[in-house]
C-alpha atoms as a PDB file:
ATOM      1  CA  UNK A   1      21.796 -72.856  22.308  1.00  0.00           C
ATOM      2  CA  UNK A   2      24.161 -71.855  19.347  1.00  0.00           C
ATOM      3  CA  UNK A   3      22.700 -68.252  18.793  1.00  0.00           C
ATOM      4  CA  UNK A   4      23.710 -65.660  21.918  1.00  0.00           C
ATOM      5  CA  UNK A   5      21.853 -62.464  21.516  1.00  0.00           C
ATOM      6  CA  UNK A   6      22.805 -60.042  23.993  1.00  0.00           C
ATOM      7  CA  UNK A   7      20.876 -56.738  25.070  1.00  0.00           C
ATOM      8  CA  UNK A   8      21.978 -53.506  27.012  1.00  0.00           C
ATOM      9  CA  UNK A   9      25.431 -53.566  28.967  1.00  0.00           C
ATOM     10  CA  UNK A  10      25.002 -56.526  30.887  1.00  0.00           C
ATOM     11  CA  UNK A  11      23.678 -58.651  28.032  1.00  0.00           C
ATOM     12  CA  UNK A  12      26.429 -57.618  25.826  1.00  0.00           C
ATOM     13  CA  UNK A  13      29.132 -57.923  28.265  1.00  0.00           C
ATOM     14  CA  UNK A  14      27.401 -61.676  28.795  1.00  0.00           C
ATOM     15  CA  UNK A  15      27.404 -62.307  25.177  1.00  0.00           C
ATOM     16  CA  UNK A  16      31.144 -61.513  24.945  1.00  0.00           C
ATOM     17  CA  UNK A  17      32.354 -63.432  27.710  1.00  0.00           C
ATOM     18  CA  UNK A  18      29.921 -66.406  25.148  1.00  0.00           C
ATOM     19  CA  UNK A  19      32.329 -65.737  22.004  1.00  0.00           C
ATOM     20  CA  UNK A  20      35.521 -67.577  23.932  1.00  0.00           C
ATOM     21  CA  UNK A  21      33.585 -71.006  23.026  1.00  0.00           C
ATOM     22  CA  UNK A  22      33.326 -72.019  19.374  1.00  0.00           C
ATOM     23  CA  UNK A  23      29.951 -73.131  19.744  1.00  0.00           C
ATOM     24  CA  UNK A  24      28.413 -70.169  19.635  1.00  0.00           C
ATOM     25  CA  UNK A  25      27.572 -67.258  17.470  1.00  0.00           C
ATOM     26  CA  UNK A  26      27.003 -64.080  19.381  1.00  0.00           C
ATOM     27  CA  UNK A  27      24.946 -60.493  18.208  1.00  0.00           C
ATOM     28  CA  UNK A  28      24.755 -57.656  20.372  1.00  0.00           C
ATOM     29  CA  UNK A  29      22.318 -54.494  20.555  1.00  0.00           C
ATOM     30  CA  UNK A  30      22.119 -51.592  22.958  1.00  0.00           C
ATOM     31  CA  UNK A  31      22.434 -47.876  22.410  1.00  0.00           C
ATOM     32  CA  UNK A  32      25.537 -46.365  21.169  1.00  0.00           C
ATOM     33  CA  UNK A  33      26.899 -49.558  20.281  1.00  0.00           C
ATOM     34  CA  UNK A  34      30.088 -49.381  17.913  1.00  0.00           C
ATOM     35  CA  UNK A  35      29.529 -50.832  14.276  1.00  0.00           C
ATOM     36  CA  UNK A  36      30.312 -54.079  14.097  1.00  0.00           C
ATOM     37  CA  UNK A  37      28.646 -57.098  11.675  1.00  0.00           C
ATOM     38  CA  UNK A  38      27.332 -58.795  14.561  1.00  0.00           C
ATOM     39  CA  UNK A  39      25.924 -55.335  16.485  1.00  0.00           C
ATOM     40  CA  UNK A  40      22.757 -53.560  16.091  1.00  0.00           C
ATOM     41  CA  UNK A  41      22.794 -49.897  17.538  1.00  0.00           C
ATOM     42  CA  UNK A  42      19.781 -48.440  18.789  1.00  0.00           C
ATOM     43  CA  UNK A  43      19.239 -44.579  19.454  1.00  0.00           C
ATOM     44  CA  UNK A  44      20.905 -43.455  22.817  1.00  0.00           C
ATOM     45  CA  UNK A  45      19.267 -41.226  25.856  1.00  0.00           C
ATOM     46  CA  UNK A  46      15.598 -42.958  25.747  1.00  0.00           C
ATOM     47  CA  UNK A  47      13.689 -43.952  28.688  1.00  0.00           C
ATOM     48  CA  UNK A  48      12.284 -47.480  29.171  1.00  0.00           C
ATOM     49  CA  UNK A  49       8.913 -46.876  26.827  1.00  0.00           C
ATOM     50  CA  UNK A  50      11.201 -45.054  24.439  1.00  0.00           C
ATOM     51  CA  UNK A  51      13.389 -47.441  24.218  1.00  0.00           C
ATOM     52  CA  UNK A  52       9.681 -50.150  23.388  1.00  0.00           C
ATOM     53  CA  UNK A  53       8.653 -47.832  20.831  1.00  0.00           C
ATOM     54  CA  UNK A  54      11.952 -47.174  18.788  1.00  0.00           C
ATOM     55  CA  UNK A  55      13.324 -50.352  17.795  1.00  0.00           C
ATOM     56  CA  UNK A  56      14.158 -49.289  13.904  1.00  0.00           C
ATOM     57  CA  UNK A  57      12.378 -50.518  11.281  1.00  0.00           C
ATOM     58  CA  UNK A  58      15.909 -51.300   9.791  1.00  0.00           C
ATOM     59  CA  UNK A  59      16.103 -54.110  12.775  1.00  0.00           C
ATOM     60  CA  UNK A  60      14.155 -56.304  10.287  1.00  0.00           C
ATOM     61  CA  UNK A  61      17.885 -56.789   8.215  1.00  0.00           C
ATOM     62  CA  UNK A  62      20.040 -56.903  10.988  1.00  0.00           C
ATOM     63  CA  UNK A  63      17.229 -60.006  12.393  1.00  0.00           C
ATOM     64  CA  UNK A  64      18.001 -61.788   9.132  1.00  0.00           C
ATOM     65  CA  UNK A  65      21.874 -62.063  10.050  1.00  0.00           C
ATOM     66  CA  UNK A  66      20.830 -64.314  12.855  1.00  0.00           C
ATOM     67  CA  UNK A  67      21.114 -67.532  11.952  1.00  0.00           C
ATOM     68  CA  UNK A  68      18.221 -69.746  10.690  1.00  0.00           C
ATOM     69  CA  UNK A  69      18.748 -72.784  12.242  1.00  0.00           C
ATOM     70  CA  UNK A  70      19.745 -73.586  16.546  1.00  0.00           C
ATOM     71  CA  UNK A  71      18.008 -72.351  19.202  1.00  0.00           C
ATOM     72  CA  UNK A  72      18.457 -68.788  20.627  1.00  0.00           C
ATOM     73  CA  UNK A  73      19.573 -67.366  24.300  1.00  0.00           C
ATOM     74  CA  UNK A  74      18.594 -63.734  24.709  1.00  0.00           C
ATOM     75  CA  UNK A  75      20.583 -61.932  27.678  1.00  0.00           C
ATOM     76  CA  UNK A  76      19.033 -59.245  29.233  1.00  0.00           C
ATOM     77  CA  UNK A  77      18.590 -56.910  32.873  1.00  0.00           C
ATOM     78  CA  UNK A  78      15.700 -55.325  33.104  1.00  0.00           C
ATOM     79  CA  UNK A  79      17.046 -52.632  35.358  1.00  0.00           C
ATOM     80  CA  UNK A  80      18.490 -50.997  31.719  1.00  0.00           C
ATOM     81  CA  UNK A  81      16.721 -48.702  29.870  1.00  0.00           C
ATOM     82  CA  UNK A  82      16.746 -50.495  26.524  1.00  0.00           C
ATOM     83  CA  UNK A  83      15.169 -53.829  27.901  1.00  0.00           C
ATOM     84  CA  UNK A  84      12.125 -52.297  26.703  1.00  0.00           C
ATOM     85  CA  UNK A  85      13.051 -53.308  23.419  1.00  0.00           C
ATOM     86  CA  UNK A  86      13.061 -56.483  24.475  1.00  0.00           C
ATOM     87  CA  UNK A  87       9.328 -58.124  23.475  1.00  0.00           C
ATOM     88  CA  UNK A  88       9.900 -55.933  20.224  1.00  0.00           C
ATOM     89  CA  UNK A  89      13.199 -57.718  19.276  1.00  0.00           C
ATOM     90  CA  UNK A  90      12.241 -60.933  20.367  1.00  0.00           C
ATOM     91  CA  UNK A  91       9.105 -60.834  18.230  1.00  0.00           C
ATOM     92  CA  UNK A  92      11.283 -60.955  15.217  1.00  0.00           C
ATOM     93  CA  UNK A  93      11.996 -64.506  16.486  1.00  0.00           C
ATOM     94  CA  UNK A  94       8.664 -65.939  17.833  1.00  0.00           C
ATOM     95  CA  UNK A  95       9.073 -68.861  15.383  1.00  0.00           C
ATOM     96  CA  UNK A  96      12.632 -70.019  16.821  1.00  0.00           C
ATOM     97  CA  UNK A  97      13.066 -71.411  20.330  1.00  0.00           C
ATOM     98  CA  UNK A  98      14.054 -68.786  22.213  1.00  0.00           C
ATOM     99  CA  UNK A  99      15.060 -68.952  25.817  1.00  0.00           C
ATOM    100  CA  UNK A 100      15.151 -66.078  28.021  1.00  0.00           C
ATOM    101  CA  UNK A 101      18.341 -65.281  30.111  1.00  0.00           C
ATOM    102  CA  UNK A 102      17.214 -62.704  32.978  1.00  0.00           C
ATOM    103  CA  UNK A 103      19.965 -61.156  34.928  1.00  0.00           C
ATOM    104  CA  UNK A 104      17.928 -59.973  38.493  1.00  0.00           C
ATOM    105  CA  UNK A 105      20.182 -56.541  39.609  1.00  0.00           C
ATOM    106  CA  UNK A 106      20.912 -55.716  42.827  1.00  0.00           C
ATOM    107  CA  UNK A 107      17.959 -54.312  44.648  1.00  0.00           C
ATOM    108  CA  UNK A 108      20.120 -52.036  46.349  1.00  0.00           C
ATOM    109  CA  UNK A 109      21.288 -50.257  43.719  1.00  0.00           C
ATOM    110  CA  UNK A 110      18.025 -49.502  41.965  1.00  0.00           C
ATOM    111  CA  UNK A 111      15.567 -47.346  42.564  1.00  0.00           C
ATOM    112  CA  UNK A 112      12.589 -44.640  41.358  1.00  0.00           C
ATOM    113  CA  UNK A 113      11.931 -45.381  38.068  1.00  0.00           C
ATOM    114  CA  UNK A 114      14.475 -47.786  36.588  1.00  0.00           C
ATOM    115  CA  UNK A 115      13.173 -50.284  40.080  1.00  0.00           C
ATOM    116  CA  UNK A 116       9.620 -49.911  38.977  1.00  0.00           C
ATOM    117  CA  UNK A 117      10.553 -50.627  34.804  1.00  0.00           C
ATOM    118  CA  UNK A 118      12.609 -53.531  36.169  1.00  0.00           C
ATOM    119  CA  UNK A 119      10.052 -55.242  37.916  1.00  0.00           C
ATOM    120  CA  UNK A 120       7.408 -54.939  34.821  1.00  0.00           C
ATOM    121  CA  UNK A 121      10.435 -56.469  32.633  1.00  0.00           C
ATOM    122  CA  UNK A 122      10.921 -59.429  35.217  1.00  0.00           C
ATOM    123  CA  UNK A 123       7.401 -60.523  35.415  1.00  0.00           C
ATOM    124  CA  UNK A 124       6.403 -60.323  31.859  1.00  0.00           C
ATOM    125  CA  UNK A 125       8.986 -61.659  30.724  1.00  0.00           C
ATOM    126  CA  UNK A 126       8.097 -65.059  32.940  1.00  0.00           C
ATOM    127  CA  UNK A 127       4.485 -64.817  31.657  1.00  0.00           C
ATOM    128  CA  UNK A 128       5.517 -65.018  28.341  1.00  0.00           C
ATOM    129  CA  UNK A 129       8.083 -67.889  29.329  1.00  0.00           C
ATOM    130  CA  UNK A 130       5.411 -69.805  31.637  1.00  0.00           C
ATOM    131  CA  UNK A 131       2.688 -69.370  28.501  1.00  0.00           C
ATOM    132  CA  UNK A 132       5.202 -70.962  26.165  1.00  0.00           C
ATOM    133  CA  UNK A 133       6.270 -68.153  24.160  1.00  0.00           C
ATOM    134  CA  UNK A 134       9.763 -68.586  25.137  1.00  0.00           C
ATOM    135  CA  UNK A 135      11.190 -72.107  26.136  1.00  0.00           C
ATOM    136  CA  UNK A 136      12.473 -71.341  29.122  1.00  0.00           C
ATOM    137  CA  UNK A 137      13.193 -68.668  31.127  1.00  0.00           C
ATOM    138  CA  UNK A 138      16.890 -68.883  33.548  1.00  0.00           C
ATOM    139  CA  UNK A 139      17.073 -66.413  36.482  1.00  0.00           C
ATOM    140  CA  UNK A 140      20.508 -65.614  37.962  1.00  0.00           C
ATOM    141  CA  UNK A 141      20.737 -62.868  40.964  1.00  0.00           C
ATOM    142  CA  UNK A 142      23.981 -60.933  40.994  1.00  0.00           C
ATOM    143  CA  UNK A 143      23.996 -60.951  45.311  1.00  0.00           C
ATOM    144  CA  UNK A 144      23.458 -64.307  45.437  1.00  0.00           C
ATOM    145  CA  UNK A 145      26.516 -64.975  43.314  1.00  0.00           C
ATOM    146  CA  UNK A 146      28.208 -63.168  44.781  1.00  0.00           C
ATOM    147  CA  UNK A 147      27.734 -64.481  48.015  1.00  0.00           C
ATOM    148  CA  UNK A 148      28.168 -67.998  47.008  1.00  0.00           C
ATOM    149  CA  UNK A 149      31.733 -67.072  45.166  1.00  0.00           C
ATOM    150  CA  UNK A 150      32.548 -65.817  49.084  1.00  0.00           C
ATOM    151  CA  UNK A 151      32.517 -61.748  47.921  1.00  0.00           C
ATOM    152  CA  UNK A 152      34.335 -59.741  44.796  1.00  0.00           C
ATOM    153  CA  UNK A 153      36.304 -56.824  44.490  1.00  0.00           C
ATOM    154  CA  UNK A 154      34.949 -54.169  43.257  1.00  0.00           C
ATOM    155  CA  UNK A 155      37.067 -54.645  39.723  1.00  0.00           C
ATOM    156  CA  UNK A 156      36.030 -58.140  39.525  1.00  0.00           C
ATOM    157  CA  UNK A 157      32.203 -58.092  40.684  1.00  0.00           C
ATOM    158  CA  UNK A 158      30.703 -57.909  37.584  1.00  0.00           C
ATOM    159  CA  UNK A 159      33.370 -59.933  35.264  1.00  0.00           C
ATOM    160  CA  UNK A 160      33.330 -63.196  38.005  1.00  0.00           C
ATOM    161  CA  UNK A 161      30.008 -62.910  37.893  1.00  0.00           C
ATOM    162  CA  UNK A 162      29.026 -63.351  34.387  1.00  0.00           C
ATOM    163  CA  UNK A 163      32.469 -65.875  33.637  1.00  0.00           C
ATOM    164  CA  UNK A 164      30.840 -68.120  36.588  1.00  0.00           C
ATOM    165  CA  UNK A 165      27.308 -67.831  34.524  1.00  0.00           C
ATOM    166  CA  UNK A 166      28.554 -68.445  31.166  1.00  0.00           C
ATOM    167  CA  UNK A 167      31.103 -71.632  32.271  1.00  0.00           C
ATOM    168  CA  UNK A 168      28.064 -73.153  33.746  1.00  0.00           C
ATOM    169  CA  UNK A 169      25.734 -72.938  31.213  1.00  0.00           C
ATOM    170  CA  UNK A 170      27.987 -73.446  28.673  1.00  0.00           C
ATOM    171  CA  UNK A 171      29.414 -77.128  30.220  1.00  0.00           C
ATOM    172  CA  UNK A 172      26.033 -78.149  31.578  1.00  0.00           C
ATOM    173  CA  UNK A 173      25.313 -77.667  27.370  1.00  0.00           C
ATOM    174  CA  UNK A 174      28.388 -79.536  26.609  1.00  0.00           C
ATOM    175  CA  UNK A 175      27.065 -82.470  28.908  1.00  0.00           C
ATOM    176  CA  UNK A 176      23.176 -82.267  27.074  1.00  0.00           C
ATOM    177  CA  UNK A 177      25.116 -82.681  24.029  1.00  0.00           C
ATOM    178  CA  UNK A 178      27.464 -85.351  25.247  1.00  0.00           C
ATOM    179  CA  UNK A 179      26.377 -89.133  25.962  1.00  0.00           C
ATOM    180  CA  UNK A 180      25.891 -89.666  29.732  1.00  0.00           C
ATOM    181  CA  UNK A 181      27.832 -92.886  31.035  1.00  0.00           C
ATOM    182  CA  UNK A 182      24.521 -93.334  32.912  1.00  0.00           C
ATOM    183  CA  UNK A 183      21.880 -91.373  32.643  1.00  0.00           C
ATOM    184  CA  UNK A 184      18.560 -91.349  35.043  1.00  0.00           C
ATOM    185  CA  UNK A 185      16.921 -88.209  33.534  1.00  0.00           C
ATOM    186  CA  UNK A 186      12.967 -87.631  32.614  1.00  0.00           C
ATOM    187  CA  UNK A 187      12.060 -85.254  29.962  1.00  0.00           C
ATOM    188  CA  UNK A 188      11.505 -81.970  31.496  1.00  0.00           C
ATOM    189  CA  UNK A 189       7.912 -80.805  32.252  1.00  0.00           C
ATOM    190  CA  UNK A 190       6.166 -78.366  29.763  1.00  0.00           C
ATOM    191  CA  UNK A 191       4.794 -76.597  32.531  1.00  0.00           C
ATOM    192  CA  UNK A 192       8.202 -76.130  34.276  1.00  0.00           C
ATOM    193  CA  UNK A 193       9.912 -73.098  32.455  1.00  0.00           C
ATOM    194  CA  UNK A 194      11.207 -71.081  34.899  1.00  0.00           C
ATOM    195  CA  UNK A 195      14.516 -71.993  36.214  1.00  0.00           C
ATOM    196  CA  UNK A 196      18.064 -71.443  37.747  1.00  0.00           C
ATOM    197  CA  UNK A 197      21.389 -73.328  37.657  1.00  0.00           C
ATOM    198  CA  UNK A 198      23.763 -74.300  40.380  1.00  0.00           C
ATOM    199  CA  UNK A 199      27.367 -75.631  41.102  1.00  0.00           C
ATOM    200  CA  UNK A 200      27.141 -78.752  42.827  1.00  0.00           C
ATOM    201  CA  UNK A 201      29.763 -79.692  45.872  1.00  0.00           C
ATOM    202  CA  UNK A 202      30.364 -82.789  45.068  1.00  0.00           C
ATOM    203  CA  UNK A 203      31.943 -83.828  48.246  1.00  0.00           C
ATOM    204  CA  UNK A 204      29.449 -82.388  50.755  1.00  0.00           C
ATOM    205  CA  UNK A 205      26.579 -83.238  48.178  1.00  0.00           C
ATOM    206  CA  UNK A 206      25.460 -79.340  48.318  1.00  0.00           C
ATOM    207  CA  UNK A 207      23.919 -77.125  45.699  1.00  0.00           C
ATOM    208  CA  UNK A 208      24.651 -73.556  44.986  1.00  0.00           C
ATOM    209  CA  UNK A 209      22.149 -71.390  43.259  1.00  0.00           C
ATOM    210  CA  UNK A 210      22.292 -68.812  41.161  1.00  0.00           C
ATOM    211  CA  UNK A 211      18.823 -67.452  42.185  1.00  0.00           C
ATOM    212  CA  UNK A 212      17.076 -68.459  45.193  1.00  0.00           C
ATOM    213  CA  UNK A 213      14.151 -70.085  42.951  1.00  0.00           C
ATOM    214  CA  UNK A 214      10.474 -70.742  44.887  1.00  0.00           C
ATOM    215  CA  UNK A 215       8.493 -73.937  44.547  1.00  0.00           C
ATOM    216  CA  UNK A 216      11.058 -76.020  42.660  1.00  0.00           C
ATOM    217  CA  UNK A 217       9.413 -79.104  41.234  1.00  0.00           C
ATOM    218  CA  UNK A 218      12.028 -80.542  39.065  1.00  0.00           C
ATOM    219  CA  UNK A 219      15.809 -80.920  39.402  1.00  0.00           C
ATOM    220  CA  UNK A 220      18.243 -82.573  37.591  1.00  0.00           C
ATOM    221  CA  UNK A 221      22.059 -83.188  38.060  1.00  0.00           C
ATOM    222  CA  UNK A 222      24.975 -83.040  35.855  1.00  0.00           C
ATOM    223  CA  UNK A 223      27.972 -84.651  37.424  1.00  0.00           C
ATOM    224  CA  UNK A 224      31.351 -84.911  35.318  1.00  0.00           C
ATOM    225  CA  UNK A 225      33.914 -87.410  36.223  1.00  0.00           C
ATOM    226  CA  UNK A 226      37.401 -88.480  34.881  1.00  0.00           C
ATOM    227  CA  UNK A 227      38.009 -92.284  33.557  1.00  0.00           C
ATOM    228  CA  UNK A 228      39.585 -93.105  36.877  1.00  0.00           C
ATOM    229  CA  UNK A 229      36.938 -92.493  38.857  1.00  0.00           C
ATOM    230  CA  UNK A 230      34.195 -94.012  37.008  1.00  0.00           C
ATOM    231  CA  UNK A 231      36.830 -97.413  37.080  1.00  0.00           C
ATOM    232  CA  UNK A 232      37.227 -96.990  40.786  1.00  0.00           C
ATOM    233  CA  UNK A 233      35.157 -94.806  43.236  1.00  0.00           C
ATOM    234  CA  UNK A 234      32.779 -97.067  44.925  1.00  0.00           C
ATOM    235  CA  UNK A 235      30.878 -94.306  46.939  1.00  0.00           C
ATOM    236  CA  UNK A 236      30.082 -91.867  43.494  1.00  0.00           C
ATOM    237  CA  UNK A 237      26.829 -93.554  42.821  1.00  0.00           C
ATOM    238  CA  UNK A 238      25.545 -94.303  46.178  1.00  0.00           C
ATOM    239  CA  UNK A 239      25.915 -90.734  47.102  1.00  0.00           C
ATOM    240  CA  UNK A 240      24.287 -89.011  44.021  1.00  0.00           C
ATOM    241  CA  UNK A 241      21.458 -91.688  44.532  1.00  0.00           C
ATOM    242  CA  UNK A 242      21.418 -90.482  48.433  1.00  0.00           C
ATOM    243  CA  UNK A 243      20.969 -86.940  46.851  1.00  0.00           C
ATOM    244  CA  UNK A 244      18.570 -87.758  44.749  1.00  0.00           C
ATOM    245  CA  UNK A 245      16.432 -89.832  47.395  1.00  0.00           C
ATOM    246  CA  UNK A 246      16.822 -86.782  49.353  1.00  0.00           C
ATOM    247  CA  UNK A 247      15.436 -83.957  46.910  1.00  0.00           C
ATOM    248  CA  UNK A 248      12.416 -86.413  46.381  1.00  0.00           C
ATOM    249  CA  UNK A 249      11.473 -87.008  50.006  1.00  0.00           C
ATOM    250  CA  UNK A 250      11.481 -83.126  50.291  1.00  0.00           C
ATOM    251  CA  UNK A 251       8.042 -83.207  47.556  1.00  0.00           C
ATOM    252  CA  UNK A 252       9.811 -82.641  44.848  1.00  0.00           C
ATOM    253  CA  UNK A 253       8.368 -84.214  41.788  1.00  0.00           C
ATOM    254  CA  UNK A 254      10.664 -85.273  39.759  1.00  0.00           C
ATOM    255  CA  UNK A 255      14.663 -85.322  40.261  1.00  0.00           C
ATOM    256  CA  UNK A 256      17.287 -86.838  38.113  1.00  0.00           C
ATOM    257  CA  UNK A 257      20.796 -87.183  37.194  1.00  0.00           C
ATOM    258  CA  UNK A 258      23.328 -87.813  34.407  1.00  0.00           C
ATOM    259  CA  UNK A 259      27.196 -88.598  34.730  1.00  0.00           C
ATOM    260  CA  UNK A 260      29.563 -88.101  31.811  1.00  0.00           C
ATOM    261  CA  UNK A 261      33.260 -89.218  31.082  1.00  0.00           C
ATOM    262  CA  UNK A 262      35.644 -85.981  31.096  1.00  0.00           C
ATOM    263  CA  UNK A 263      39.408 -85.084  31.329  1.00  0.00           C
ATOM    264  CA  UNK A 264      39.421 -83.140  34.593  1.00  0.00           C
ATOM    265  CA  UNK A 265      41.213 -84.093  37.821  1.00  0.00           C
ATOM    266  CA  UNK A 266      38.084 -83.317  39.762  1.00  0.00           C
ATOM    267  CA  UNK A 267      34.872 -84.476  39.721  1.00  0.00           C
ATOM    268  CA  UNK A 268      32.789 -81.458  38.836  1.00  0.00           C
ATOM    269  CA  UNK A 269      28.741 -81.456  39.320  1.00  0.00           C
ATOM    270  CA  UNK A 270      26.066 -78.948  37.731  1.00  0.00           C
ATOM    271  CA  UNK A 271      22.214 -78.812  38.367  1.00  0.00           C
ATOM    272  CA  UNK A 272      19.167 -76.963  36.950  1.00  0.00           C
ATOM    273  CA  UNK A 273      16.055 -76.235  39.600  1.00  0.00           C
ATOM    274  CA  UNK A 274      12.767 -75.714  37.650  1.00  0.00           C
ATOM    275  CA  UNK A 275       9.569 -74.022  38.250  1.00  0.00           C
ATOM    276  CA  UNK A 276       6.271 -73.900  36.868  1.00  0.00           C
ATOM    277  CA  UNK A 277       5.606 -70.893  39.404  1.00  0.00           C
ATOM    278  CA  UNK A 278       6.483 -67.077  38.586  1.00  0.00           C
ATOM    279  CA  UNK A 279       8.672 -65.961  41.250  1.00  0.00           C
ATOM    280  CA  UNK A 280       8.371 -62.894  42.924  1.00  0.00           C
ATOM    281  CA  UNK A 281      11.921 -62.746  44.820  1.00  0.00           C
ATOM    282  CA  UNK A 282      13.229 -60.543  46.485  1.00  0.00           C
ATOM    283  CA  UNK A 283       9.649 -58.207  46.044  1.00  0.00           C
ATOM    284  CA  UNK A 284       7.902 -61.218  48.842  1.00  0.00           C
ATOM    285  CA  UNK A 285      10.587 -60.243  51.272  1.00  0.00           C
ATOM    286  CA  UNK A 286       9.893 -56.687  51.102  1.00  0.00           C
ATOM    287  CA  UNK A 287       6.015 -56.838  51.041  1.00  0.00           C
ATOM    288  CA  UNK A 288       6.702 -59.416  54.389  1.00  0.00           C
ATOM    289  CA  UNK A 289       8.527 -57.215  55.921  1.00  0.00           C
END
C-alpha cells in the first residue's frame, strides 16, 4: 500500500499517524478540513445521505493528485457522517487496487441514527470487498484493542489505538516486501477478502486480534527475528510449526508462515486471519441475546 487515503476524523487521524513512515503518501478528506495540498474539504453539517450526495464535482482534480501507480488503503468509520461519501470517492478509483480499512466504533457509544448509518456502511462495504470491487477489506474493533492493550486512559484511547494499527500494518508490509529467511506461505484465496490482523506472543504462541473475525479460513504468520536467533534458537521452528499444526487441526484451510532477518532484540510475530464470510459482529450477539 503506498497511497493512504483517509476519511472523516478517525480516517484522518489514521492517515496522519501513516505520514511518520516514508513509504507512504497520505490525502485526507472530511468536512471542514483546513487547506492543505494533500486535503480535500467537503461541506460541513450534512447527514449521512447528504454527505452521499455532495461529494463536489471539483473532487474529480483533487482524485488526480493521487498517485497513478501503488495500491491504495482507504481509512474510514462508518459511525461518521461523511462515510457516506465513501462509495462516491472510491469510485474515482475503481481501476486501482483499493483495499478497504474499516474502523468498527464502539457500540456503546452509538446510537439512533448514526448506529443504524453505521451498520449500512459496514456491510456494504464487505459486499463490495467480498464481490471483488475492493481487494480486501481489514476490520479492527476499537474495544477489542483496547482490551488486548490491557485498558487506556481516556487521553490515550484513541491515539494507542490507531499507533498499535498503523505499526502493525505497516511492519507486516515491510515483511511482504522483505525476503523471508524461510517462507511456507500459499497465495491467498480470491474468495478470502475479509480480514483482521493480530500481534503474535511469541513465547506463549498466542494471537491477539484486532477484530474478533467469524469463520476464519486462512491465516498466515509473520514472525521477525534478529541474526542471533536464527544462528541459535533450536525451539523457533518447532514451535511455529506446532502453531501451525495446531490452526490446521482446528479446520482451518490453509495456514502459513514466513520468518525474516531484523535488528530487534526480540523476536516479534504478526498474523492476518481471513474470511470469505461477511461478518456480522457484534449485531449476532445482540440478535442472540
Amino acid at each position: 500500500m503506498d497511497v493512504i487515503i483517509g476519511l472523516g476524523t478517525a480516517g484522518c487521524a489514521i492517515a496522519d499517524e501513516f505520514s511518520q513512515y516514508p513509504q507512504y503518501e497520505v490525502f485526507k478528506i472530511d468536512a471542514g478540513l483546513e487547506k492543505a495540498p494533500n486535503h480535500f474539504s467537503l461541506p460541513q453539517g450534512l447527514d449521512h445521505e447528504g454527505y452521499e450526495k455532495s461529494v463536489p464535482k471539483n473532487f474529480s482534480s483533487f482524485a488526480k493528485k493521487v498517485p497513478a501507480k501503488g495500491e491504495i488503503l482507504f481509512v474510514v468509520c462508518g459511525s461518521a457522517f461523511v462515510s457516506g461519501a465513501s462509495l462516491r470517492i472510491l469510485e474515482k478509483f475503481k481501476k486501482r487496487d483499493v483495499t478497504v480499512l474499516y474502523i468498527k466504533p464502539d457500540a456503546d457509544v452509538i446510537g439512533g441514527e448514526r448506529e443504524l448509518q453505521e451498520r449500512l456502511v459496514y456491510r456494504v462495504l464487505q459486499e463490495y470487498a467480498r464481490s471483488g470491487v475492493f481487494k480486501n477489506m481489514i476490520l479492527a474493533h476499537n474495544s477489542t484493542i483496547e482490551k488486548m492493550l490491557g485498558g487506556l486512559s481516556i487521553k490515550n484511547y484513541h491515539p494507542k489505538i490507531n499507533e498499535v494499527i498503523v505499526s502493525t500494518m505497516h511492519m507486516i508490509n515491510v515483511f511482504e516486501h522483505s525476503e523471508p529467511v524461510l517462507d511456507q506461505n500459499a497465495p491467498s484465496s480470491e474468495t478470502a477478502r475479509i480480514l483482521t490482523f493480530g500481534i503474535v506472543d511469541c513465547e506463549k504462541n498466542k494471537e491477539s486480534f484486532f477484530f474478533p473475525l467469524d469463520k476464519v479460513s486462512e491465516m498466515r504468520y509473520y514472525y521477525g527475528m534478529n541474526e542471533k536467533a536464527l544462528e541459535t534458537d533450536s525451539k523457533a521452528l518447532g514451535n511455529i510449526r506446532e502453531g501451525v499444526r495446531n490452526k490446521r487441526s482446528e479446520g482451518m484451510a490453509q495456514v502459513g508462515y514466513g520468518i525474516y532477518s531484523t535488528k530487534y532484540d526480540q523476536t516479534i510475530g504478526y498474523c492476518i486471519a481471513r474470511s470469505s464470510q461477511i461478518q456480522i459482529f457484534p449485531e449476532k450477539n445482540e440478535e442472540s441475546s
